[in-house]
PDB file of N, CA and C in Angstrom:
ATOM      1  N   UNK A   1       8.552  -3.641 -25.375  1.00  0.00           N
ATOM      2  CA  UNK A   1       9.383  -4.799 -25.131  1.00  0.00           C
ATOM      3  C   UNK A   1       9.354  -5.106 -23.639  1.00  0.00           C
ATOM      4  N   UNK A   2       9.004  -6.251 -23.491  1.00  0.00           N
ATOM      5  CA  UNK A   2       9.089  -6.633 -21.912  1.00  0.00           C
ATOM      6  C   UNK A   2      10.472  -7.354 -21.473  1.00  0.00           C
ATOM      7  N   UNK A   3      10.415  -6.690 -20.354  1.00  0.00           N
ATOM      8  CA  UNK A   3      11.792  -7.111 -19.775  1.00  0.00           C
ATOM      9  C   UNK A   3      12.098  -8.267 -19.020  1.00  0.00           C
ATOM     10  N   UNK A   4      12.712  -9.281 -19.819  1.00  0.00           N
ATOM     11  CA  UNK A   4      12.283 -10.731 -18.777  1.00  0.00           C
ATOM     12  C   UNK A   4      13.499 -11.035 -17.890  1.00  0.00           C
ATOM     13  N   UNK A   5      14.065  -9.971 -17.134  1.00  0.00           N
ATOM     14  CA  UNK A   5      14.679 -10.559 -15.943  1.00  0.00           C
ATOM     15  C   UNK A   5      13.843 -10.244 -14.978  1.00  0.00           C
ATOM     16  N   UNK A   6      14.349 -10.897 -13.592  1.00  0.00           N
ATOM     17  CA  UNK A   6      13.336 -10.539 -12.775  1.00  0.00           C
ATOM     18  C   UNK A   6      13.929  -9.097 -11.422  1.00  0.00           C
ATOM     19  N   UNK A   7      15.242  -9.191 -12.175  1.00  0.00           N
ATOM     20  CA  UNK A   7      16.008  -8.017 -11.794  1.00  0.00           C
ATOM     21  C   UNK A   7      17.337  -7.017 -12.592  1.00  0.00           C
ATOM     22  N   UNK A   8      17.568  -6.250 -12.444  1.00  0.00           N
ATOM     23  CA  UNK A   8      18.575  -5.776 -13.243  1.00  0.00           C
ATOM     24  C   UNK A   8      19.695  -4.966 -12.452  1.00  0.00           C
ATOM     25  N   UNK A   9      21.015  -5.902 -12.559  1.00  0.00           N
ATOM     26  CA  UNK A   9      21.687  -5.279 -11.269  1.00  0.00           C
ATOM     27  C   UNK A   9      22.671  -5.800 -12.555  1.00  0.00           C
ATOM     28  N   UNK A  10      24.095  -5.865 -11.516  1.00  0.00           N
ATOM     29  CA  UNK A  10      25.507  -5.979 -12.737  1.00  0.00           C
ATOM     30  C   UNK A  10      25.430  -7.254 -13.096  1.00  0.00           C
ATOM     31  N   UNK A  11      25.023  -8.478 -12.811  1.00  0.00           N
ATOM     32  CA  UNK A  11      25.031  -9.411 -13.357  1.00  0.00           C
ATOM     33  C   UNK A  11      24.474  -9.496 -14.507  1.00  0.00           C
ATOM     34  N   UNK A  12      23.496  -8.691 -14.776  1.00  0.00           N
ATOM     35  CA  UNK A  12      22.353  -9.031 -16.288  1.00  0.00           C
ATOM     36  C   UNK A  12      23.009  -7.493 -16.586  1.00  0.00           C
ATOM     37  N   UNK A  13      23.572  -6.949 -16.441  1.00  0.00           N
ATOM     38  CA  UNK A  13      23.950  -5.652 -17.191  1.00  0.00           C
ATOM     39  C   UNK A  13      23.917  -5.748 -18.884  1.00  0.00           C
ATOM     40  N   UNK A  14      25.262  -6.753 -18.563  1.00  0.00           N
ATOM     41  CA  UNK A  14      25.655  -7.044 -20.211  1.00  0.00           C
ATOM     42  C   UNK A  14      24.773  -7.851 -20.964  1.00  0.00           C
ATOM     43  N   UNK A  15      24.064  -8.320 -20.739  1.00  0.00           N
ATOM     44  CA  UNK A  15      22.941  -9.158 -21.162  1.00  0.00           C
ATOM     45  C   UNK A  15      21.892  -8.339 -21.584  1.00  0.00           C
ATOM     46  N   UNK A  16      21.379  -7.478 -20.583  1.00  0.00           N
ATOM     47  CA  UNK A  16      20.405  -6.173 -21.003  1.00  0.00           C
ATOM     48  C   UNK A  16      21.083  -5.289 -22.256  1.00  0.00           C
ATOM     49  N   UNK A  17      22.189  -4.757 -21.915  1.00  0.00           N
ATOM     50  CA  UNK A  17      22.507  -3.925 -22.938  1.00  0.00           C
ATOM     51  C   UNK A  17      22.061  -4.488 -24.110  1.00  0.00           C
ATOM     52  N   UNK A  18      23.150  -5.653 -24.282  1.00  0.00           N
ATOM     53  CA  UNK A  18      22.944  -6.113 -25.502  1.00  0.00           C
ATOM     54  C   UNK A  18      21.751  -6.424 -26.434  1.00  0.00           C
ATOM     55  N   UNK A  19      20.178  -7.071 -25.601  1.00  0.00           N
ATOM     56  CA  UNK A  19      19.040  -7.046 -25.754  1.00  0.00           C
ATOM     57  C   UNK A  19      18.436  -5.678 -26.103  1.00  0.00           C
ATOM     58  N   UNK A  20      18.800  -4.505 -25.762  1.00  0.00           N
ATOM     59  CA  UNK A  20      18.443  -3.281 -25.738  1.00  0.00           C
ATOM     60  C   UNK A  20      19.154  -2.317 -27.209  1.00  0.00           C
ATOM     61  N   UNK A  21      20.635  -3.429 -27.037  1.00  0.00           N
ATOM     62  CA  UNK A  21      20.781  -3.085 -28.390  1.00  0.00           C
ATOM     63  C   UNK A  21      20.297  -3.919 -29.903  1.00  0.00           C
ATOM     64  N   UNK A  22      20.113  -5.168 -29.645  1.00  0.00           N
ATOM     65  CA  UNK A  22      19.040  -5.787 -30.962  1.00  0.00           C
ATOM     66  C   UNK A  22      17.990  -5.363 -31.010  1.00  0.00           C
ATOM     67  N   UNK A  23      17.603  -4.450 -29.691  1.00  0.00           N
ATOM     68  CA  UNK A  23      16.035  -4.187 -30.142  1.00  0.00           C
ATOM     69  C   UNK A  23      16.128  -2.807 -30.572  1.00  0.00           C
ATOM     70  N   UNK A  24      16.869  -1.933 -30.567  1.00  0.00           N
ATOM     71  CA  UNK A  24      17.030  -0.675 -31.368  1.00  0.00           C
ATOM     72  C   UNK A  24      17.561  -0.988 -32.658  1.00  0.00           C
ATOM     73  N   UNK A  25      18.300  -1.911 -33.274  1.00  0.00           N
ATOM     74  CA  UNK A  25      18.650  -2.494 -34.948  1.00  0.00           C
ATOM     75  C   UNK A  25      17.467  -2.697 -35.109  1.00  0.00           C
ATOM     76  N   UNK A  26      15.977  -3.314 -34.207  1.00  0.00           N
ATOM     77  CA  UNK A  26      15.135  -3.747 -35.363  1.00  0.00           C
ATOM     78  C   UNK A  26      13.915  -2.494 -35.612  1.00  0.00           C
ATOM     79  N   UNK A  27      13.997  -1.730 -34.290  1.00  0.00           N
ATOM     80  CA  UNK A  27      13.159  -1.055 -34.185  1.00  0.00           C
ATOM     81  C   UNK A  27      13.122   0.256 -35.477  1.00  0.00           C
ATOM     82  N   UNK A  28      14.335   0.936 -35.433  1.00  0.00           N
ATOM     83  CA  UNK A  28      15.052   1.669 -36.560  1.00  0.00           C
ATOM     84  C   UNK A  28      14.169   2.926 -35.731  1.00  0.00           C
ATOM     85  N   UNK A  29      13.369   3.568 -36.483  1.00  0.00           N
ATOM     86  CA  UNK A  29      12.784   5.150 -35.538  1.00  0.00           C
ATOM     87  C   UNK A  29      11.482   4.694 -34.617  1.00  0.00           C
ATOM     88  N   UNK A  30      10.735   3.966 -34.509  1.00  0.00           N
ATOM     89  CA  UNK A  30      10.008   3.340 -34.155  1.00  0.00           C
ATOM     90  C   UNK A  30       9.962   3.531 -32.923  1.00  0.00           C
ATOM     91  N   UNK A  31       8.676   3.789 -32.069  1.00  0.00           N
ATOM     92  CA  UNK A  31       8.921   4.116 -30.755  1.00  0.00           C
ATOM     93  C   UNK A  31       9.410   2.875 -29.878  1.00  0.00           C
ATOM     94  N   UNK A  32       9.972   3.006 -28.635  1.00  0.00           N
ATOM     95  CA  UNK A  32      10.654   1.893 -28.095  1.00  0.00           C
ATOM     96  C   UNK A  32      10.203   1.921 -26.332  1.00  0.00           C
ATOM     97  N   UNK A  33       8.986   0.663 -26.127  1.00  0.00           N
ATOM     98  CA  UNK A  33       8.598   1.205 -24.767  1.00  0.00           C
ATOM     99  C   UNK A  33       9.046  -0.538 -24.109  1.00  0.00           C
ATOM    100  N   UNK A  34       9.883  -0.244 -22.901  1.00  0.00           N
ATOM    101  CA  UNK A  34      10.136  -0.844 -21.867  1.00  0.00           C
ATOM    102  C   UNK A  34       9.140  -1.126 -20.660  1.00  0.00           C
ATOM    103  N   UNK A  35       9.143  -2.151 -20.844  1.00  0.00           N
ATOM    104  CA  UNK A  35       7.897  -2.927 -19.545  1.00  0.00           C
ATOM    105  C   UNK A  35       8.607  -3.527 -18.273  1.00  0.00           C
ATOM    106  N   UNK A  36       8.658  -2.896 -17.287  1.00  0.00           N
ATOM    107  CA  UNK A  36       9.729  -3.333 -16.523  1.00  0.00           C
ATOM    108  C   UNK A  36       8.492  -4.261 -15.698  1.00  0.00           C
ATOM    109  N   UNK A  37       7.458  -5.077 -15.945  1.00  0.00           N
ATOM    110  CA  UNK A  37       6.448  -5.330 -14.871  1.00  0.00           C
ATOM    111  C   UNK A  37       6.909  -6.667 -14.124  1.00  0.00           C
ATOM    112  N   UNK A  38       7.988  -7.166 -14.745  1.00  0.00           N
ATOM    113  CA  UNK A  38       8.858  -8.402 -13.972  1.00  0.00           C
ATOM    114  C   UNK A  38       9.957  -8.124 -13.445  1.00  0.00           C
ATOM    115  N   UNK A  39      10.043  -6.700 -13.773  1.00  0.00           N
ATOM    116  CA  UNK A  39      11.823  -6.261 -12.568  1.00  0.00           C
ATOM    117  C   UNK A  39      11.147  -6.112 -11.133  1.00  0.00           C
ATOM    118  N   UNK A  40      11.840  -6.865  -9.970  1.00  0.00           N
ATOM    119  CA  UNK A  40      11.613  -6.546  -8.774  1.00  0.00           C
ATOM    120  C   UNK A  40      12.897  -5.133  -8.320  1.00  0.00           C
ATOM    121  N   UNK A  41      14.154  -5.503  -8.944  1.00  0.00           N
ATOM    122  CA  UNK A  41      15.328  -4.624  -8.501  1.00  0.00           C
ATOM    123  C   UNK A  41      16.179  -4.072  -9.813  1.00  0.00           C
ATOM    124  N   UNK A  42      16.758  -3.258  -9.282  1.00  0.00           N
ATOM    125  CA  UNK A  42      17.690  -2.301  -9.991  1.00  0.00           C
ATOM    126  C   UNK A  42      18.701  -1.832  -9.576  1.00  0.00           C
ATOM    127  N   UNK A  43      20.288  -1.965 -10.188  1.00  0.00           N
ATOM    128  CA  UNK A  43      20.912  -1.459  -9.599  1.00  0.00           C
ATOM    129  C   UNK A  43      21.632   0.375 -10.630  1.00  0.00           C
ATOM    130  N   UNK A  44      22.780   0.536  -9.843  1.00  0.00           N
ATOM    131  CA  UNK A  44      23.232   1.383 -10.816  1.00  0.00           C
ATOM    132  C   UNK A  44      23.872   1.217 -12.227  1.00  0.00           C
ATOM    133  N   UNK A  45      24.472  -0.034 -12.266  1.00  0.00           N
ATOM    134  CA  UNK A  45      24.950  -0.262 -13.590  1.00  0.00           C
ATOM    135  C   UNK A  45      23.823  -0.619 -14.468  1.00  0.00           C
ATOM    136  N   UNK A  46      22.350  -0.703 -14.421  1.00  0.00           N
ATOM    137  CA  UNK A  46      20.958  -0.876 -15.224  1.00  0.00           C
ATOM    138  C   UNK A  46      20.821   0.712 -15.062  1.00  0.00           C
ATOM    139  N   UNK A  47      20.688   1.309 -14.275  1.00  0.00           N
ATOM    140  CA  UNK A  47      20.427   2.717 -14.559  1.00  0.00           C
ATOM    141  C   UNK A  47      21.097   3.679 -15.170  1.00  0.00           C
ATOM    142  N   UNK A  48      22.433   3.460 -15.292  1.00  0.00           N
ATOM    143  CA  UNK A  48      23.442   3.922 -15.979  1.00  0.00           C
ATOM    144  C   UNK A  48      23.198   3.551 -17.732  1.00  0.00           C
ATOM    145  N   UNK A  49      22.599   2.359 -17.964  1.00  0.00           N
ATOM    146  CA  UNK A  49      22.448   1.510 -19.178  1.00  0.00           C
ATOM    147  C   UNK A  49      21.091   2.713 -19.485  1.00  0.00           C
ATOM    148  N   UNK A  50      20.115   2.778 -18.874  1.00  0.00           N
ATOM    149  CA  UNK A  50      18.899   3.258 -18.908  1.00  0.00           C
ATOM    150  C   UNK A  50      18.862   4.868 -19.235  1.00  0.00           C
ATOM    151  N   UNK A  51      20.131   5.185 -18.255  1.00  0.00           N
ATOM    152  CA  UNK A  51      20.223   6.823 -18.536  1.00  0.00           C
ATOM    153  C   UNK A  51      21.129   7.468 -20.322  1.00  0.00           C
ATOM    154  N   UNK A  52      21.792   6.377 -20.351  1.00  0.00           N
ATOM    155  CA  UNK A  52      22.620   6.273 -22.067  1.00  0.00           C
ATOM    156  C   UNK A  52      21.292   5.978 -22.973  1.00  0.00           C
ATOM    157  N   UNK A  53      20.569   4.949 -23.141  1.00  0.00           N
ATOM    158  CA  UNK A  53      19.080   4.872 -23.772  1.00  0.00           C
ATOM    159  C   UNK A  53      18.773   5.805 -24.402  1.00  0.00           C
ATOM    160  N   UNK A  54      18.867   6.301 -23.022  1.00  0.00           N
ATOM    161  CA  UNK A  54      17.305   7.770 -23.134  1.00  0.00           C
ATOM    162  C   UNK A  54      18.337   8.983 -23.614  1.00  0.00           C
ATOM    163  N   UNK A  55      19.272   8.704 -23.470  1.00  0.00           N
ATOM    164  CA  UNK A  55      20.583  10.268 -24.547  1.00  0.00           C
ATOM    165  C   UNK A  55      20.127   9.759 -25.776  1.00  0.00           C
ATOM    166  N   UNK A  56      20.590   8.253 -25.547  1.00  0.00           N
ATOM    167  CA  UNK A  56      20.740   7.907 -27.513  1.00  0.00           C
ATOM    168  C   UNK A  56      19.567   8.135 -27.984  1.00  0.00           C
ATOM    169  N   UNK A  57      17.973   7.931 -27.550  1.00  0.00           N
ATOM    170  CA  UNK A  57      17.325   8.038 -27.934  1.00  0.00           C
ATOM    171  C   UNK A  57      16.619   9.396 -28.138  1.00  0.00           C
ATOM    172  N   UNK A  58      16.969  10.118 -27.507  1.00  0.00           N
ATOM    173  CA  UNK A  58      16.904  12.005 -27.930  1.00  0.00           C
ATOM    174  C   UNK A  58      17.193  11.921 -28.868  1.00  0.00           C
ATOM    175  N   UNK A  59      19.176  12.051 -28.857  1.00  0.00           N
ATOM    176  CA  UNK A  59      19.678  12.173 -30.122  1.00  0.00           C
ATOM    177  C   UNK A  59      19.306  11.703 -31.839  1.00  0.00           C
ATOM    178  N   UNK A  60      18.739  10.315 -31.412  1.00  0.00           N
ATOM    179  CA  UNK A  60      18.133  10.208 -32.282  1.00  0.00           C
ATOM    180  C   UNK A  60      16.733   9.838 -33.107  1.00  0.00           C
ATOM    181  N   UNK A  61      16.030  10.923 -32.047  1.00  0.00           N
ATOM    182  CA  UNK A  61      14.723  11.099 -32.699  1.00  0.00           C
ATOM    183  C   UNK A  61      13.737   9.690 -32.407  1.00  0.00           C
ATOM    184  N   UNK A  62      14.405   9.021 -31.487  1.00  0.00           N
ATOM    185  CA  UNK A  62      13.315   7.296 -30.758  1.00  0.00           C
ATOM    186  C   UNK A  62      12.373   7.967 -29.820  1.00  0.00           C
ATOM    187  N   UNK A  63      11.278   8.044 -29.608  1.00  0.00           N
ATOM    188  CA  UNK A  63      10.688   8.058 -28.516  1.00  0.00           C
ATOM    189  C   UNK A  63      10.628   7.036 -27.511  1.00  0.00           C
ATOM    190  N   UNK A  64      11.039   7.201 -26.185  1.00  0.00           N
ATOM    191  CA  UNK A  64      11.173   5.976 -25.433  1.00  0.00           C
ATOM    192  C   UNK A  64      10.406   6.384 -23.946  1.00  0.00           C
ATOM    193  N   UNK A  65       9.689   5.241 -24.027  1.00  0.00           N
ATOM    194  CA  UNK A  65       9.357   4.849 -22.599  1.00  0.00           C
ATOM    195  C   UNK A  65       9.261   3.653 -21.970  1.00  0.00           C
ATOM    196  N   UNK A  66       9.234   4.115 -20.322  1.00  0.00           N
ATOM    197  CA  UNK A  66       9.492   3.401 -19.218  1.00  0.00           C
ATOM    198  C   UNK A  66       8.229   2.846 -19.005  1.00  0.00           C
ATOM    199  N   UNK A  67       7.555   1.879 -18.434  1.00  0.00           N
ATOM    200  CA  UNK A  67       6.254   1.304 -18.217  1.00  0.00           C
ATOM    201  C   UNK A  67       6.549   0.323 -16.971  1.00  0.00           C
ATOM    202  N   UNK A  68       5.370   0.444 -15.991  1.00  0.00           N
ATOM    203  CA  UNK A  68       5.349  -0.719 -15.125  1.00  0.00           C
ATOM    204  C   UNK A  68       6.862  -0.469 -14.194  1.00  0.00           C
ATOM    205  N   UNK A  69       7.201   0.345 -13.805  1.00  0.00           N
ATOM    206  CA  UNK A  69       8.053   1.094 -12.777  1.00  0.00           C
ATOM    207  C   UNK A  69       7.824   1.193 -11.270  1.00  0.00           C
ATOM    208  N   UNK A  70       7.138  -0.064 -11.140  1.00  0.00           N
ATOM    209  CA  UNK A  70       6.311   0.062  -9.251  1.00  0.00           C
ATOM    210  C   UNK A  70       6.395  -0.337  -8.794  1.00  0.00           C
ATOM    211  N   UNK A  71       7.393  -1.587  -8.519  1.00  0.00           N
ATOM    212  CA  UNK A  71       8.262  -2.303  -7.902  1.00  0.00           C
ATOM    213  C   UNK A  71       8.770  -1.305  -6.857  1.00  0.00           C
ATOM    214  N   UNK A  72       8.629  -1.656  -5.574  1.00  0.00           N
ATOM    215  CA  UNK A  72       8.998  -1.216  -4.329  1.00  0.00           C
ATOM    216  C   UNK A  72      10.804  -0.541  -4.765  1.00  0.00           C
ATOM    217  N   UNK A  73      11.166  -1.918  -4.400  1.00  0.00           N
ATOM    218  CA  UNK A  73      12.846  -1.647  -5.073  1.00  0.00           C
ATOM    219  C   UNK A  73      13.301  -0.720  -5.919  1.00  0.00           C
ATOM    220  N   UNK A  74      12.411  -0.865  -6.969  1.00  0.00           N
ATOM    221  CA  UNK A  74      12.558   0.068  -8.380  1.00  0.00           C
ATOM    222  C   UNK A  74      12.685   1.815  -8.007  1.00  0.00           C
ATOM    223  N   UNK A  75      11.558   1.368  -7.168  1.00  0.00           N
ATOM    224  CA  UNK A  75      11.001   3.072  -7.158  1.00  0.00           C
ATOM    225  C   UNK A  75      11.670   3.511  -6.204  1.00  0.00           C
ATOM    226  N   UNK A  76      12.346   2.995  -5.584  1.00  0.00           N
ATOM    227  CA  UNK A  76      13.169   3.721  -4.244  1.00  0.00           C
ATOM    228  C   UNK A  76      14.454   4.046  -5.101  1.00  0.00           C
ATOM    229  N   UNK A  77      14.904   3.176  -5.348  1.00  0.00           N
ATOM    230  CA  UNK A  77      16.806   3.456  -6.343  1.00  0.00           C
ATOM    231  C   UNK A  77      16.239   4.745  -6.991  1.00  0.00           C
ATOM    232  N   UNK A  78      14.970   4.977  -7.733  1.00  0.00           N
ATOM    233  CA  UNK A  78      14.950   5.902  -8.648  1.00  0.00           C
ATOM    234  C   UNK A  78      14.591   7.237  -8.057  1.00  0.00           C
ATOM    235  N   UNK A  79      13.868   7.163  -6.905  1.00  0.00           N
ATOM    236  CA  UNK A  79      14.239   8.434  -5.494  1.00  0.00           C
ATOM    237  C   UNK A  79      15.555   8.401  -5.323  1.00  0.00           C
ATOM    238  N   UNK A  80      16.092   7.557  -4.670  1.00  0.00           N
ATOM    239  CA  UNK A  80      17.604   7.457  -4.018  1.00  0.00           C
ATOM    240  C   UNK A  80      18.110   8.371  -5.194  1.00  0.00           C
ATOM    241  N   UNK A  81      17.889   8.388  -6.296  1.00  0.00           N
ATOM    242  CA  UNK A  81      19.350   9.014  -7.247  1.00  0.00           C
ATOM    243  C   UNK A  81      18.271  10.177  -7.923  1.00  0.00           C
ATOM    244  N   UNK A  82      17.384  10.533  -7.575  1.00  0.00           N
ATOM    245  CA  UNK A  82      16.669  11.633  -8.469  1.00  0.00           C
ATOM    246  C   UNK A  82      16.862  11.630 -10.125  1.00  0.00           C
ATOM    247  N   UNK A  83      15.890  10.327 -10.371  1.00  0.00           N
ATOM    248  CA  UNK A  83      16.269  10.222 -11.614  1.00  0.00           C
ATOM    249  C   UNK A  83      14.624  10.287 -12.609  1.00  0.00           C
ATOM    250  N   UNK A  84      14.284  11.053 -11.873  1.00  0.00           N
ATOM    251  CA  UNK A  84      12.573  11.441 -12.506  1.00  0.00           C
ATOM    252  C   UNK A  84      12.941  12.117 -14.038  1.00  0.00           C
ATOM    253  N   UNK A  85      13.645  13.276 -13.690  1.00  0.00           N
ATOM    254  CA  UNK A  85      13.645  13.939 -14.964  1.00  0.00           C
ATOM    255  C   UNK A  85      14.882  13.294 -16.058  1.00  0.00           C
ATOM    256  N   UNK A  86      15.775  12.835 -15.106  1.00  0.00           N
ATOM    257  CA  UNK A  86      16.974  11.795 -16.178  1.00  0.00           C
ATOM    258  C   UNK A  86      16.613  11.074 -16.880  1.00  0.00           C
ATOM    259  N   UNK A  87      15.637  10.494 -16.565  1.00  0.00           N
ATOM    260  CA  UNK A  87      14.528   9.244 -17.498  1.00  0.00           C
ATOM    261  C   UNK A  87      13.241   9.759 -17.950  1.00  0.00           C
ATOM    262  N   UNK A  88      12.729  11.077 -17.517  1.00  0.00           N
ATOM    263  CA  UNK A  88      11.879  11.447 -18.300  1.00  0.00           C
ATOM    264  C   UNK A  88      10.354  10.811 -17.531  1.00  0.00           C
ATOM    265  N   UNK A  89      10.503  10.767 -16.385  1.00  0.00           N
ATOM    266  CA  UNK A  89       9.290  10.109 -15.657  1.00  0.00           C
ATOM    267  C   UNK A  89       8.743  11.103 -14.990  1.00  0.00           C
ATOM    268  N   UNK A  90       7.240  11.032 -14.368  1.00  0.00           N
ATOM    269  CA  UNK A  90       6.919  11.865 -13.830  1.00  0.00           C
ATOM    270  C   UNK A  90       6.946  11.248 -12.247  1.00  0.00           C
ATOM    271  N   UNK A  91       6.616  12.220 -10.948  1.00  0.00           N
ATOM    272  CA  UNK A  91       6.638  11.676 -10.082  1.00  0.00           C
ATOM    273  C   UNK A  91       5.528  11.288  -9.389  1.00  0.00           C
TER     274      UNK A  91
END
């Protein structure tokens, strides 16, 4: 699923979630991969959204991945908070 904001900070929070949650109703076990190749930014309330994902999706047996994560912006927040292994990324 590609992600069509061109950032994800608190304004599109609730907007993402919600997108993130129609796309897990349709997906059902189905793997679920995120294309972030149009996010320039990120804040903590998207990473917070991102780090719940990836619980729910343990818990229940989704395989999920992150794609297209190379956004300058992106990749610094996700140093800034050491969130390699929280999301399951490598470094």
């Amino acid at each position: 699923m590609k992600i069509k904001f061109d950032e994800l900070c608190i304004q599109e929070a609730q907007s993402f979630y919600k997108i993130i949650m129609d796309e897990l109703s349709i997906i059902k076990n189905n793997p679920l991969i995120l294309d972030f190749s149009n996010i320039e930014k990120i804040d903590l309330s998207a990473i917070q959204i991102l780090i719940a994902l990836k619980r729910y999706c343990e818990t229940s047996n989704i395989s999920l991945t992150f794609i297209n994560l190379d956004a300058i912006q992106v990749e610094e927040t996700i140093k800034t908070f050491n969130l390699y292994d929280e999301l399951g990324l490598t470094k």
